[in-house]
Protein backbone atom coordinates (compact mmCIF):
# COMPACT_ATOMS: atom_id res chain seq x y z
CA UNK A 1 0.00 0.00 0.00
CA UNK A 2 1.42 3.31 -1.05
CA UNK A 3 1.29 6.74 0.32
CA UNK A 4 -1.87 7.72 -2.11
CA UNK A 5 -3.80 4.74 -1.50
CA UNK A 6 -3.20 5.03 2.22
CA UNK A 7 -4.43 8.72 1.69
CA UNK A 8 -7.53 7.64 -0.43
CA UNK A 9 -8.24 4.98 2.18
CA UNK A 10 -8.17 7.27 4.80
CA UNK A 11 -10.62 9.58 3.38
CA UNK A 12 -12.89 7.50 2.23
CA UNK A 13 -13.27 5.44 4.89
CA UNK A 14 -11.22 6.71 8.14
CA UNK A 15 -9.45 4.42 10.12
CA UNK A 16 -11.59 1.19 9.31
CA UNK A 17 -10.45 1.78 5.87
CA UNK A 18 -6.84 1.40 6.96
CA UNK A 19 -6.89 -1.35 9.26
CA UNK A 20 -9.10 -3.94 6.32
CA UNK A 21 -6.15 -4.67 3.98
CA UNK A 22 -4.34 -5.90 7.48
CA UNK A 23 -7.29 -7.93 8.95
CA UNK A 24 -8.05 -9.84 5.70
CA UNK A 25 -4.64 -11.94 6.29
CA UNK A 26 -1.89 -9.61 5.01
CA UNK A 27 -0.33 -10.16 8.39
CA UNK A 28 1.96 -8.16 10.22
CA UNK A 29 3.80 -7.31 6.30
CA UNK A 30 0.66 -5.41 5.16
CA UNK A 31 0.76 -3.87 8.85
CA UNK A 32 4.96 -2.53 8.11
CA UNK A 33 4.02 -1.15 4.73
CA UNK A 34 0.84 1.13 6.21
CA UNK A 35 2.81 2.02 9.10
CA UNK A 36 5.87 3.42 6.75
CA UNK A 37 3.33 4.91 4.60
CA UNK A 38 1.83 6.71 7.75
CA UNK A 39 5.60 8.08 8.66
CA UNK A 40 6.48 8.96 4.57
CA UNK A 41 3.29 10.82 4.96
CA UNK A 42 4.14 12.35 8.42
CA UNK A 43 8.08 13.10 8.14
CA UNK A 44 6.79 14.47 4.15
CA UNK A 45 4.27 17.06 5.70
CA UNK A 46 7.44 17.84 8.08
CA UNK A 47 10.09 18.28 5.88
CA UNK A 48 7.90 20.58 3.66
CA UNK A 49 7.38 22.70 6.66
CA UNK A 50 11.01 23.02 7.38
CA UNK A 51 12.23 23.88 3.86
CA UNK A 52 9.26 25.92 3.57
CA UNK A 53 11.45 29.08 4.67
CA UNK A 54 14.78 28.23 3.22
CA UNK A 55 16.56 30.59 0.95
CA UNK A 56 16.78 29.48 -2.56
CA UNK A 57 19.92 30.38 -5.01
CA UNK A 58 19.39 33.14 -6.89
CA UNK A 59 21.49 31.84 -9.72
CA UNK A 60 20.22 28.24 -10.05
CA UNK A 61 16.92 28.44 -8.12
CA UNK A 62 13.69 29.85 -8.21
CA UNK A 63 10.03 30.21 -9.69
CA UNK A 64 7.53 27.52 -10.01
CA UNK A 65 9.33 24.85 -11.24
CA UNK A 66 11.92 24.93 -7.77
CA UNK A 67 8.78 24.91 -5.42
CA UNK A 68 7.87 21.61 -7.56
CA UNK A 69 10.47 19.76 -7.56
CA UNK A 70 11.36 21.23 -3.81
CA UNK A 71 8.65 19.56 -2.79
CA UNK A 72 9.55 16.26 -4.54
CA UNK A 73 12.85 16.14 -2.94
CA UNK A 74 11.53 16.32 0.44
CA UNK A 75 8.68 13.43 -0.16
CA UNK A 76 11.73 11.64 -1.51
CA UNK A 77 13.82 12.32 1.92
CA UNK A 78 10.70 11.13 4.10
CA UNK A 79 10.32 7.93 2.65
CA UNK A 80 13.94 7.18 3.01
CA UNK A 81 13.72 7.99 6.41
CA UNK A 82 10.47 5.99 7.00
CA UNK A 83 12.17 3.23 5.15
CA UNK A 84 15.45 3.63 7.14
CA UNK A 85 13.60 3.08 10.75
CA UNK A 86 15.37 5.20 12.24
CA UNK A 87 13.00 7.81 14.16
CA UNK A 88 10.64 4.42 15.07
CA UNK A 89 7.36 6.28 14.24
CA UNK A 90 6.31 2.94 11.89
CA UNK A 91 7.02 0.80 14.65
CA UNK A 92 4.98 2.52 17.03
CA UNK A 93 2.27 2.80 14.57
CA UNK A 94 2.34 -0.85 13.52
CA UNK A 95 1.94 -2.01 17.35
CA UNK A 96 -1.05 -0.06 17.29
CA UNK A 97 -2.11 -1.40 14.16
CA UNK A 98 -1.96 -4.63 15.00
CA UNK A 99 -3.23 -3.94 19.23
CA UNK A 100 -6.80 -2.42 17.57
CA UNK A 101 -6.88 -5.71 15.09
CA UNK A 102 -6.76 -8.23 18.10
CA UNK A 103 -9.27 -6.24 19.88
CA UNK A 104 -11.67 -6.46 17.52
């Protein structure tokens, strides 16, 4: 499950939505790859923030097309970070992925 389908799952059906694809036997795999999606997502939002503010170089930068691809580069940088496990936020999530799918 991808960032965009966890985003379209999420609005059209909340967190129910989110927690299906992990209940119908995906297992705790399906459960990793929402949970990284959920940090991408999180550390994305975060990292847009930050560079939100940051100078750009007058001779190279600039315009439209730098606020594009500005904001490619830092989606790229949070899913190497969510894939890189190193802030934990996916693990966390996943234990409460899978603690709300044994309650049920």
């Amino acid at each position: 499950m991808d960032i965009l389908a966890v985003k379209n799952a999420a609005q059209a059906g909340g967190a129910n939505a989110l927690r299906a694809p992990v209940a119908t036997g995906g297992g705790s795999a399906s459960a990793r790859k929402a949970a990284e999606a959920f940090e991408a997502q999180f550390l994305g939002q975060m990292f847009q923030l930050a560079m939100r503010d940051q100078p750009v170089d007058s001779v190279f930068g600039g315009g439209a097309g730098e606020r594009m691809f500005r904001d490619l580069l830092t989606d790229a940088w949070a899913e190497d970070t969510a894939k890189s496990g190193v802030l934990g936020i996916s693990d966390a999530v996943m234990k409460t992925i899978i603690a709300a799918q044994e309650g049920q």
